[in-house]
N, C-alpha and C. Protein backbone atom coordinates (compact mmCIF):
# COMPACT_ATOMS: atom_id res chain seq x y z
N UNK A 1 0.83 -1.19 0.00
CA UNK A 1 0.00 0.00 0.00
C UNK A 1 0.87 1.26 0.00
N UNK A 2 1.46 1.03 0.79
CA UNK A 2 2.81 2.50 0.70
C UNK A 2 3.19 2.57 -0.01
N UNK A 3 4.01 1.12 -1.13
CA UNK A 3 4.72 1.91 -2.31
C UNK A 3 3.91 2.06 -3.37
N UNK A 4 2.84 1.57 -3.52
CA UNK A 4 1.77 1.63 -4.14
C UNK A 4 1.52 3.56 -3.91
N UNK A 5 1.14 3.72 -2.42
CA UNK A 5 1.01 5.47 -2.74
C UNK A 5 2.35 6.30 -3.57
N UNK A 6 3.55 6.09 -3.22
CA UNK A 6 5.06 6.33 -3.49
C UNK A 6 5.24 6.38 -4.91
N UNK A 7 4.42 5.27 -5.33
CA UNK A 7 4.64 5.10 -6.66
C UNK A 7 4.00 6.54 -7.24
N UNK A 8 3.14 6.44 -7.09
CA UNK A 8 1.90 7.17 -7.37
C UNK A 8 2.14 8.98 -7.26
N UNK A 9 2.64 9.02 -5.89
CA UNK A 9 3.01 10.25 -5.80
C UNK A 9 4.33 10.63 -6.40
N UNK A 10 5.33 9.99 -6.33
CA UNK A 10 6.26 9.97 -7.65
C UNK A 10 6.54 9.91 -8.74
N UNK A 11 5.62 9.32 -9.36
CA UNK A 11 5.34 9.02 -10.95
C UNK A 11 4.22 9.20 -11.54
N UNK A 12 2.95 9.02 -10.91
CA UNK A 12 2.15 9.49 -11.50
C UNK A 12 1.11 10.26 -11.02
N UNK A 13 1.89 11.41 -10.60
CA UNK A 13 1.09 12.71 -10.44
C UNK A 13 1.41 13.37 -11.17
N UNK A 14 0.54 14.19 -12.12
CA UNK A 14 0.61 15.03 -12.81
C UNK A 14 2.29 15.91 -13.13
N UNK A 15 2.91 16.43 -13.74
CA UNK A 15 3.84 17.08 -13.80
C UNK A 15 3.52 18.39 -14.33
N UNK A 16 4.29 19.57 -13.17
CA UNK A 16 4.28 21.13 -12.94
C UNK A 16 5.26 21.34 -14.42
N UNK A 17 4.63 21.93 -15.36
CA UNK A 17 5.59 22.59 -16.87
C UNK A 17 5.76 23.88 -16.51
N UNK A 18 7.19 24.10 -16.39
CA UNK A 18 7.80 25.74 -16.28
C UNK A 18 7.50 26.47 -17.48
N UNK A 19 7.15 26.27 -18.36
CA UNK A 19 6.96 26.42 -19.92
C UNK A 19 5.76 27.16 -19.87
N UNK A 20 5.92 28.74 -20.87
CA UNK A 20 4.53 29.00 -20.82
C UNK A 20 3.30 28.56 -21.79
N UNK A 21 2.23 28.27 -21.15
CA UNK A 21 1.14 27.67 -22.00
C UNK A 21 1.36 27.82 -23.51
N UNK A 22 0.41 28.89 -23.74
CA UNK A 22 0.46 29.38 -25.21
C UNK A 22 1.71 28.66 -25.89
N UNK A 23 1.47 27.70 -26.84
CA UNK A 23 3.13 27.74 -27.88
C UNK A 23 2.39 28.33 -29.02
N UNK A 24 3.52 28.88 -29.73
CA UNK A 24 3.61 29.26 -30.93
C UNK A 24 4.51 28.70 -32.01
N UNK A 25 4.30 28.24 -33.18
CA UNK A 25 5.14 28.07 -34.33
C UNK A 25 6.60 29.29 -34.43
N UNK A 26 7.91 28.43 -34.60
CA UNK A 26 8.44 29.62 -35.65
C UNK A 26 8.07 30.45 -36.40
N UNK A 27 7.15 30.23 -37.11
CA UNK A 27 6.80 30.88 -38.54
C UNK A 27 5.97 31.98 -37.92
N UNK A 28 5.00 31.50 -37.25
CA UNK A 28 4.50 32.38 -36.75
C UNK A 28 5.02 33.43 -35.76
N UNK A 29 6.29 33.14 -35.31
CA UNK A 29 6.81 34.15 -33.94
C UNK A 29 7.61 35.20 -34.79
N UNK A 30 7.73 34.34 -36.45
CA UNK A 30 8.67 35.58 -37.11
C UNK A 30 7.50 36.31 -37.49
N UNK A 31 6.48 35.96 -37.93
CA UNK A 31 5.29 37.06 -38.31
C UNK A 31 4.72 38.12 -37.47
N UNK A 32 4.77 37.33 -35.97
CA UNK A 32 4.26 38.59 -34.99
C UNK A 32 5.34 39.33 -34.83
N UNK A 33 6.41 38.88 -34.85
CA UNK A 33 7.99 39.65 -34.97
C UNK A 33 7.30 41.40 -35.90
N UNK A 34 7.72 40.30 -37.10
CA UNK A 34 7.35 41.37 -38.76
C UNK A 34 6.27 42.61 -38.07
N UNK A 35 5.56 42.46 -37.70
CA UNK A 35 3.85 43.31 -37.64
C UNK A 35 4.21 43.87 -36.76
N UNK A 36 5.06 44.26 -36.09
CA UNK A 36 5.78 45.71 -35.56
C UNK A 36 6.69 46.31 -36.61
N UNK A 37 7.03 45.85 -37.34
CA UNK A 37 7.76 47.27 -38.62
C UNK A 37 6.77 47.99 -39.39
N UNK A 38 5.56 47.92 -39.01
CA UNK A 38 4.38 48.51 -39.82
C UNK A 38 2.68 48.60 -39.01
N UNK A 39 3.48 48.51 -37.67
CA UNK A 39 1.90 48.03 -36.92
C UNK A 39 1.88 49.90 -35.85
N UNK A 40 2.26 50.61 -36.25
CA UNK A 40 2.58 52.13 -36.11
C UNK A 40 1.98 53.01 -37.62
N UNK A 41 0.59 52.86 -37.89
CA UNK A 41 0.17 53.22 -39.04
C UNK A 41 0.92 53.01 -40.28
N UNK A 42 1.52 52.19 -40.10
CA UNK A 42 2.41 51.81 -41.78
C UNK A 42 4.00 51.99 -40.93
N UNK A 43 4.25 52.64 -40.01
CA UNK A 43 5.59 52.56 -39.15
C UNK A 43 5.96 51.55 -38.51
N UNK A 44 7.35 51.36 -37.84
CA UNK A 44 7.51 51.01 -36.58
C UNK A 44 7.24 51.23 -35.76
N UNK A 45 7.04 50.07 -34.26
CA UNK A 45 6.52 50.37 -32.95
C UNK A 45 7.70 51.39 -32.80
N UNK A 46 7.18 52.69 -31.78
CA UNK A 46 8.48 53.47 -30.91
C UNK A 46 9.21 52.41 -30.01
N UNK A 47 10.35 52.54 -29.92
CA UNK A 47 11.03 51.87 -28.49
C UNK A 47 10.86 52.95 -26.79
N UNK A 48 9.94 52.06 -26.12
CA UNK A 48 10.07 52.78 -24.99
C UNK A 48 9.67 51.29 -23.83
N UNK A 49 10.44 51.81 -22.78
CA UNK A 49 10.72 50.98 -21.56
C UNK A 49 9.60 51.08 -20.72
N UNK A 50 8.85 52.09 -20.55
CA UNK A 50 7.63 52.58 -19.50
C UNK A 50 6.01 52.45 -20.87
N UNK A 51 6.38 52.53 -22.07
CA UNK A 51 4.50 52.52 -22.47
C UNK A 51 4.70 51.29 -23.28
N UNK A 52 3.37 50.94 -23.01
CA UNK A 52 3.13 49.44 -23.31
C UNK A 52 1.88 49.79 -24.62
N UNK A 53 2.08 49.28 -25.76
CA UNK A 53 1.52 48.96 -27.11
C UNK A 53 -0.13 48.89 -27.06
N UNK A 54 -0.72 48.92 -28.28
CA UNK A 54 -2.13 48.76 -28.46
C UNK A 54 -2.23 47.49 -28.22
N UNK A 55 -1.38 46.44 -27.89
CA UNK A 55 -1.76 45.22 -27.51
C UNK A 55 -1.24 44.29 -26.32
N UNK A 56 -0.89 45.51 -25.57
CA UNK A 56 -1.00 45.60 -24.02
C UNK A 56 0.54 45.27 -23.85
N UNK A 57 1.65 44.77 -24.86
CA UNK A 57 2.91 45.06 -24.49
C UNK A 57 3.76 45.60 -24.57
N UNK A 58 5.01 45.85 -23.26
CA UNK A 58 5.74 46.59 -23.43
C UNK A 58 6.60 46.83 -24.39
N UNK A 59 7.14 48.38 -24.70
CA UNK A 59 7.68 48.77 -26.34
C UNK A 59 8.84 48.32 -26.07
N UNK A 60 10.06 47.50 -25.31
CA UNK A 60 11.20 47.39 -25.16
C UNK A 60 11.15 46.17 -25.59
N UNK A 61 12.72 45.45 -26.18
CA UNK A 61 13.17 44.47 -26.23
C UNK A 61 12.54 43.38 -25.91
N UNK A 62 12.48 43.35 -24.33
CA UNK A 62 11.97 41.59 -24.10
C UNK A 62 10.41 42.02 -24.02
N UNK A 63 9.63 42.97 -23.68
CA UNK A 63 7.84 43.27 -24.41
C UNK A 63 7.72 43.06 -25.65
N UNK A 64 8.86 42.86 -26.52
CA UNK A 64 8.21 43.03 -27.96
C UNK A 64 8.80 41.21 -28.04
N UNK A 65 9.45 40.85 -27.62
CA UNK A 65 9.96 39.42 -27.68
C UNK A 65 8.94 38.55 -26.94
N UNK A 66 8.43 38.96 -26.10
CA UNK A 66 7.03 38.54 -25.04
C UNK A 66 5.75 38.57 -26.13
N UNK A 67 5.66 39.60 -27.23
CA UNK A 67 4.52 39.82 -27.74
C UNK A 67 4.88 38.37 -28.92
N UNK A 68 6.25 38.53 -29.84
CA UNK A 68 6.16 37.64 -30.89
C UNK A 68 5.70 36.06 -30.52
N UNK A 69 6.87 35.96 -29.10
CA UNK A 69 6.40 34.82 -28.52
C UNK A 69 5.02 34.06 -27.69
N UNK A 70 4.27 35.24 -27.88
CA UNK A 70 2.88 34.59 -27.07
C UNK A 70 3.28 34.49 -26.14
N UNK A 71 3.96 35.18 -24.97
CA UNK A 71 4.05 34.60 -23.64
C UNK A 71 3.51 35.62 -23.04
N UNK A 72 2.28 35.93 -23.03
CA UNK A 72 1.72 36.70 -22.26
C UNK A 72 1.84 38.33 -21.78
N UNK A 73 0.90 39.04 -21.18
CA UNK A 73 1.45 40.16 -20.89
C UNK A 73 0.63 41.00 -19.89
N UNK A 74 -0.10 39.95 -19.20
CA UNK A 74 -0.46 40.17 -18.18
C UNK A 74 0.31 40.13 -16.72
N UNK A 75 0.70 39.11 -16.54
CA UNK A 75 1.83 38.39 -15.24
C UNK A 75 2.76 38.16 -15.19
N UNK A 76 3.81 38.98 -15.76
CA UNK A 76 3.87 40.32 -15.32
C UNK A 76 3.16 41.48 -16.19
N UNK A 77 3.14 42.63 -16.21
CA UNK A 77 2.26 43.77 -17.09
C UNK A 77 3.42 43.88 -18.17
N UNK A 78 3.01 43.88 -19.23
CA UNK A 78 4.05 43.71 -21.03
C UNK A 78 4.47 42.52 -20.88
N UNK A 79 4.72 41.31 -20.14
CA UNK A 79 5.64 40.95 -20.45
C UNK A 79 6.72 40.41 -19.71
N UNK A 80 7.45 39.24 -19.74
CA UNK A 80 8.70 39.17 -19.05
C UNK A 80 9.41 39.73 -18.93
N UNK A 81 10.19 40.39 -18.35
CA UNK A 81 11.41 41.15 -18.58
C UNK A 81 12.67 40.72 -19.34
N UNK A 82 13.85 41.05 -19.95
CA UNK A 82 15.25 40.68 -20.54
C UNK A 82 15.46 39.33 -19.15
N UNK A 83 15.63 39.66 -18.02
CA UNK A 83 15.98 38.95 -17.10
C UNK A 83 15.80 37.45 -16.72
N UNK A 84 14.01 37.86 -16.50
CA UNK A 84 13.48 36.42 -16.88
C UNK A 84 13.42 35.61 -18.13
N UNK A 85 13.48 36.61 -19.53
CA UNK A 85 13.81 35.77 -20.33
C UNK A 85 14.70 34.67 -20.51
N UNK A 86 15.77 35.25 -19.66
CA UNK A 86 16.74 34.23 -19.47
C UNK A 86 17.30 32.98 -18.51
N UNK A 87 16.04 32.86 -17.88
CA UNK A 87 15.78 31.79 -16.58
C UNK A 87 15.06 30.64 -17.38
N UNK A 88 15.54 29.54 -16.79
CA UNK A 88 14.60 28.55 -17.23
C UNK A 88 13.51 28.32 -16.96
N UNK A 89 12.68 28.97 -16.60
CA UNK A 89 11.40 29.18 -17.17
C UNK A 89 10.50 29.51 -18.61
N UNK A 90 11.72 29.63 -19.42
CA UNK A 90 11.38 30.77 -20.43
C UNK A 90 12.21 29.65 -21.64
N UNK A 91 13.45 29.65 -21.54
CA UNK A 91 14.06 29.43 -22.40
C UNK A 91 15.46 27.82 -22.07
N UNK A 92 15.80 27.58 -22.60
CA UNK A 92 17.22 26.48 -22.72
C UNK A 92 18.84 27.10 -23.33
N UNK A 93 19.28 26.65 -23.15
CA UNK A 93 20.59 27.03 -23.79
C UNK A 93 20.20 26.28 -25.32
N UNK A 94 21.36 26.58 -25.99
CA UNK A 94 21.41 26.31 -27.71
C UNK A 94 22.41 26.33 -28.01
N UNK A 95 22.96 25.72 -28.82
CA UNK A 95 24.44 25.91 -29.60
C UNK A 95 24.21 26.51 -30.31
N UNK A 96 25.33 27.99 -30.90
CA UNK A 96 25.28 29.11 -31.77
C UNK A 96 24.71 28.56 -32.92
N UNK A 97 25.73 27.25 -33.41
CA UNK A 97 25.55 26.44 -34.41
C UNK A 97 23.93 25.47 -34.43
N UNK A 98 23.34 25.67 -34.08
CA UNK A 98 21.99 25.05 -33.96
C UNK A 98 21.28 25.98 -33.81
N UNK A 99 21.06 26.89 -33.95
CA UNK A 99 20.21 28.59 -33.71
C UNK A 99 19.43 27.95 -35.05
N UNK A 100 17.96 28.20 -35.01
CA UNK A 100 16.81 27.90 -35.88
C UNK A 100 16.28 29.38 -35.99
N UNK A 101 15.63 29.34 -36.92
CA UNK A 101 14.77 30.99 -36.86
C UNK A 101 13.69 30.75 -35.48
N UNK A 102 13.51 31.86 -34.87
CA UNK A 102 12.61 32.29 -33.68
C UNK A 102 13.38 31.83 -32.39
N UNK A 103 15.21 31.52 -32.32
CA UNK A 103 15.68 31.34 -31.38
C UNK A 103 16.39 33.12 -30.91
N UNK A 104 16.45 32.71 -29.89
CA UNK A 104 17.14 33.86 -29.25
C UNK A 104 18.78 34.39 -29.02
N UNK A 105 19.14 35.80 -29.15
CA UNK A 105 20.22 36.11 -28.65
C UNK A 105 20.37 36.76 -27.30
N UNK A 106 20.12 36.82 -26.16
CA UNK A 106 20.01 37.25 -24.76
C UNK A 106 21.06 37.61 -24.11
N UNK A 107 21.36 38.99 -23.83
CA UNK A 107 22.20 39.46 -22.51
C UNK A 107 21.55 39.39 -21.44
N UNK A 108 21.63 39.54 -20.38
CA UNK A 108 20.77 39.35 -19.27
C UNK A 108 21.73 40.26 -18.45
N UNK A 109 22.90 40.60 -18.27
CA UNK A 109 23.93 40.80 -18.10
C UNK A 109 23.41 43.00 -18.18
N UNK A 110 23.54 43.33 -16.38
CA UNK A 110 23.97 44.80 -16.06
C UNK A 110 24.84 44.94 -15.45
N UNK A 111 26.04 45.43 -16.38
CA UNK A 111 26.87 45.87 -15.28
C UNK A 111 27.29 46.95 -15.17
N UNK A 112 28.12 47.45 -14.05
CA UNK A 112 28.43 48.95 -13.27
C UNK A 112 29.16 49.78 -14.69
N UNK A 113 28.19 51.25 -15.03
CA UNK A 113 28.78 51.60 -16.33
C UNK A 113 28.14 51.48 -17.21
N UNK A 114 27.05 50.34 -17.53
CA UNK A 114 26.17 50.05 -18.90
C UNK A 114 25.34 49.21 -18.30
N UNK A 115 24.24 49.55 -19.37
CA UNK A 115 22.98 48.59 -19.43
C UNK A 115 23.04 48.55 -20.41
N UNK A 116 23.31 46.88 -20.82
CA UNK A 116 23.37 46.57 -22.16
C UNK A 116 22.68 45.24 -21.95
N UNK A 117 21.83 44.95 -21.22
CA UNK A 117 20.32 44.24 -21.38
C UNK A 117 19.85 44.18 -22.96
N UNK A 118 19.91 43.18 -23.10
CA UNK A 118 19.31 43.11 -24.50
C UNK A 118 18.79 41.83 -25.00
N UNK A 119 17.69 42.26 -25.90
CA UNK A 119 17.11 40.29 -26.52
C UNK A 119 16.56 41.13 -27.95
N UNK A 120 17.45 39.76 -28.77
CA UNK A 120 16.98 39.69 -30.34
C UNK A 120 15.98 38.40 -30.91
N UNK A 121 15.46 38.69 -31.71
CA UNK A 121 15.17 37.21 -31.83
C UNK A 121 15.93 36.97 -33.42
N UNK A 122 16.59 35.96 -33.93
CA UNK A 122 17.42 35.29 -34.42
C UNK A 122 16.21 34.69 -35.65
N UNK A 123 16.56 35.35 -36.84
CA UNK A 123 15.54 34.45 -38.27
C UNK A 123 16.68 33.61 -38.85
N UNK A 124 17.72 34.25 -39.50
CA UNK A 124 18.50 33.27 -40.43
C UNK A 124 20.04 33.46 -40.18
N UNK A 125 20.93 32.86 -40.70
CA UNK A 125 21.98 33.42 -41.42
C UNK A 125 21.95 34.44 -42.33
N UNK A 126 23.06 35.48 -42.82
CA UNK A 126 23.29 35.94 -43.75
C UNK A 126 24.33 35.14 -44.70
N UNK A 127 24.91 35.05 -43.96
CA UNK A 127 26.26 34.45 -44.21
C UNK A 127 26.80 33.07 -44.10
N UNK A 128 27.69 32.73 -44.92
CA UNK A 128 27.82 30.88 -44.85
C UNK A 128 28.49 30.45 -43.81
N UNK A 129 29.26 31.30 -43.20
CA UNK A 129 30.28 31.01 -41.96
C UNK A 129 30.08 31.66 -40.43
N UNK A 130 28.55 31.97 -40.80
CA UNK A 130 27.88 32.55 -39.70
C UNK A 130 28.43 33.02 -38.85
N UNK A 131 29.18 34.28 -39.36
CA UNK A 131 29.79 35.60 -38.90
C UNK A 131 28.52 36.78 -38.38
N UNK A 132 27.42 36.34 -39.05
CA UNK A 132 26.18 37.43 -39.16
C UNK A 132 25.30 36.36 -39.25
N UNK A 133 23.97 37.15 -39.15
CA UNK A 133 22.71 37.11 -39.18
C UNK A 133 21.99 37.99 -39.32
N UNK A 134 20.67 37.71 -39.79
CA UNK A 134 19.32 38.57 -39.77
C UNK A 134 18.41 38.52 -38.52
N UNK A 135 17.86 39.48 -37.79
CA UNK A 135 16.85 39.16 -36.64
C UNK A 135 16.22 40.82 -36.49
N UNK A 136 15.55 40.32 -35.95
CA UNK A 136 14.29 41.65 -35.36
C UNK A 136 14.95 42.02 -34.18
N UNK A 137 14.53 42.98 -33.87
CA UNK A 137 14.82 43.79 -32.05
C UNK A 137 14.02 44.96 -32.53
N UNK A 138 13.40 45.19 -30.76
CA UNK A 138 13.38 47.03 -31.00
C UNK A 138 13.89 47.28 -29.86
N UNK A 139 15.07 48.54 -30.43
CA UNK A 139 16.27 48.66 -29.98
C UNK A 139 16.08 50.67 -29.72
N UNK A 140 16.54 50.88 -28.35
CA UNK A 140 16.65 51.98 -28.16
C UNK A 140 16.57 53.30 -29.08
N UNK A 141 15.73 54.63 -29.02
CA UNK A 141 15.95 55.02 -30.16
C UNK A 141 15.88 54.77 -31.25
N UNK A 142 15.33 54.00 -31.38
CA UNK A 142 14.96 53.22 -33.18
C UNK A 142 13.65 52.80 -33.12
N UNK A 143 12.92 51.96 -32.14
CA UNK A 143 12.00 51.39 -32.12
C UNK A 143 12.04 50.01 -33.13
N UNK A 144 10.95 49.16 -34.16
CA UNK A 144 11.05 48.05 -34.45
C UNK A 144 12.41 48.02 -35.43
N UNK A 145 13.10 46.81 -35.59
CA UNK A 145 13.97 46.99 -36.58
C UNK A 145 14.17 45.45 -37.07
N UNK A 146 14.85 45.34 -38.72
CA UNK A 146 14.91 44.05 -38.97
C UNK A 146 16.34 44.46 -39.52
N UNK A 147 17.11 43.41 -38.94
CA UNK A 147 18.25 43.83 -39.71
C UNK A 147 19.51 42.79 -39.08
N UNK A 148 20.73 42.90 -40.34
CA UNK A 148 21.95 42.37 -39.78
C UNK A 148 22.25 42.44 -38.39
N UNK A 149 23.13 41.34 -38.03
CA UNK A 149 23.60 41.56 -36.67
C UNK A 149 24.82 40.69 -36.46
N UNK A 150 25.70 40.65 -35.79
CA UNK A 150 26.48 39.93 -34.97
C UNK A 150 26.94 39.50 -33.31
N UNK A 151 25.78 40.16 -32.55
CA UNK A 151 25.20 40.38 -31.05
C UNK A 151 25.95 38.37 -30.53
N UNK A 152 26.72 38.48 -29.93
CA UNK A 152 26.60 37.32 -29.40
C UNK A 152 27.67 36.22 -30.27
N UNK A 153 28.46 36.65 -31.18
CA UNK A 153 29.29 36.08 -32.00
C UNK A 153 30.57 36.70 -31.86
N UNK A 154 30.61 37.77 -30.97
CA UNK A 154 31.82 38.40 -30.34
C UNK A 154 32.95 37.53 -29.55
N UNK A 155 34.18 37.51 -29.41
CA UNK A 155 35.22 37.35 -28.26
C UNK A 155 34.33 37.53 -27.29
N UNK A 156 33.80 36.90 -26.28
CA UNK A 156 33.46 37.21 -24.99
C UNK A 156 32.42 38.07 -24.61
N UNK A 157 31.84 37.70 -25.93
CA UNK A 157 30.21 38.28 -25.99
C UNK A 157 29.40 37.83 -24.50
N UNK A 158 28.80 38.97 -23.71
CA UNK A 158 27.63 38.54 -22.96
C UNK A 158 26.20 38.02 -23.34
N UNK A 159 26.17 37.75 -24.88
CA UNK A 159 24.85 37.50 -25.11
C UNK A 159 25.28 36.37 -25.42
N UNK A 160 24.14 35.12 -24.85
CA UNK A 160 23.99 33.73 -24.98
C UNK A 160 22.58 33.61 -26.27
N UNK A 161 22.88 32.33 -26.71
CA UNK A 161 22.16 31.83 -27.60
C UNK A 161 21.25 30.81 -26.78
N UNK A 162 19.90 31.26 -26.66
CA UNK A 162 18.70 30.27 -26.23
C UNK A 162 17.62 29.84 -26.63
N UNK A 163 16.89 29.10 -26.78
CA UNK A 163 15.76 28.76 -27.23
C UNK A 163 14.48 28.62 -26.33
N UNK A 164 13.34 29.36 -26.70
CA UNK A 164 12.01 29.44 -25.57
C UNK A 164 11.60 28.06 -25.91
N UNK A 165 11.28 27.93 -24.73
CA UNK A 165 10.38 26.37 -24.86
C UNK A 165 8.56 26.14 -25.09
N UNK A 166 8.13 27.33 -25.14
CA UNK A 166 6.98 27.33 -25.89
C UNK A 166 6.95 27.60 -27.52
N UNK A 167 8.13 27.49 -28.11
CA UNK A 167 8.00 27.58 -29.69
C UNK A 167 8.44 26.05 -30.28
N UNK A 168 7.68 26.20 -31.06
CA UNK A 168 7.49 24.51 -31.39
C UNK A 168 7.91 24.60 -33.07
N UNK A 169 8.38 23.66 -33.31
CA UNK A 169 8.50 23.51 -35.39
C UNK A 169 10.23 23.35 -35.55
């Protein structure tokens, strides 16, 4: 009877997923990506840290990475923050070399002197020796942007390569 409960409460009780509900396709996280370079009457979203979008998320980095990804933007208000993006709750590590479109480039990383907090989300290569890439951000002063990058392919880059675990494909 005991290991009978043991069993039971060990193995087959339900299992707690750190993962947020909602998944989304790649394809689709690059599309909700896209629909901020034109979701500003034919513009880009503005980049701002304090106002949160006609669709309740925040205009910064990890709010607009919260919006492509469906992860909500209620609990917290916009959005996860850069921070939590980078807890396993959210995401896994990745090899640079295994980066798929709708994976991530993440600093998480403030230090004394700079805030250079930052999250991209990662579509393709440019390049055959994947020196570069293409990805979305909205980035200080600019608001939405699609464009080259090398964030995280540096000597001793603080940005890690991760993958959210609610994107599926």
């Amino acid at each position: 009877m005991i290991a009978a409960f043991l069993t039971f409460a060990l193995v087959g009780a339900p299992a707690v997923s750190a993962a947020p509900a909602e998944q989304v396709s790649r394809g689709e996280m690059l599309q909700r990506a896209a629909s901020w370079l034109t979701a500003n009457n034919g513009g880009r979203v503005p980049y701002s840290m304090k106002t949160y979008w006609k669709d309740g998320y925040r205009q910064d980095c990890s709010g607009y990475v919260s919006m492509a990804a469906k992860l909500g933007n209620a609990n917290p208000k916009g959005g996860p923050n850069t921070e939590a993006l980078a807890t396993a709750k959210y995401t896994t590590p990745v090899k640079i070399a295994d980066m798929k479109p709708g994976d991530l480039f993440i600093d998480p990383v403030d230090e004394p002197g700079s805030d250079f907090r930052h999250v991209v989300i990662f579509e393709k290569w440019t390049k055959g020796d994947r020196s570069e890439y293409l990805a979305y951000e909205q980035r200080g002063g600019f608001g939405t942007d699609h464009r080259p990058l090398r964030y995280g392919l540096e000597p001793n880059s603080k940005y890690r390569a991760v993958r959210l675990k609610n994107v599926t494909g």
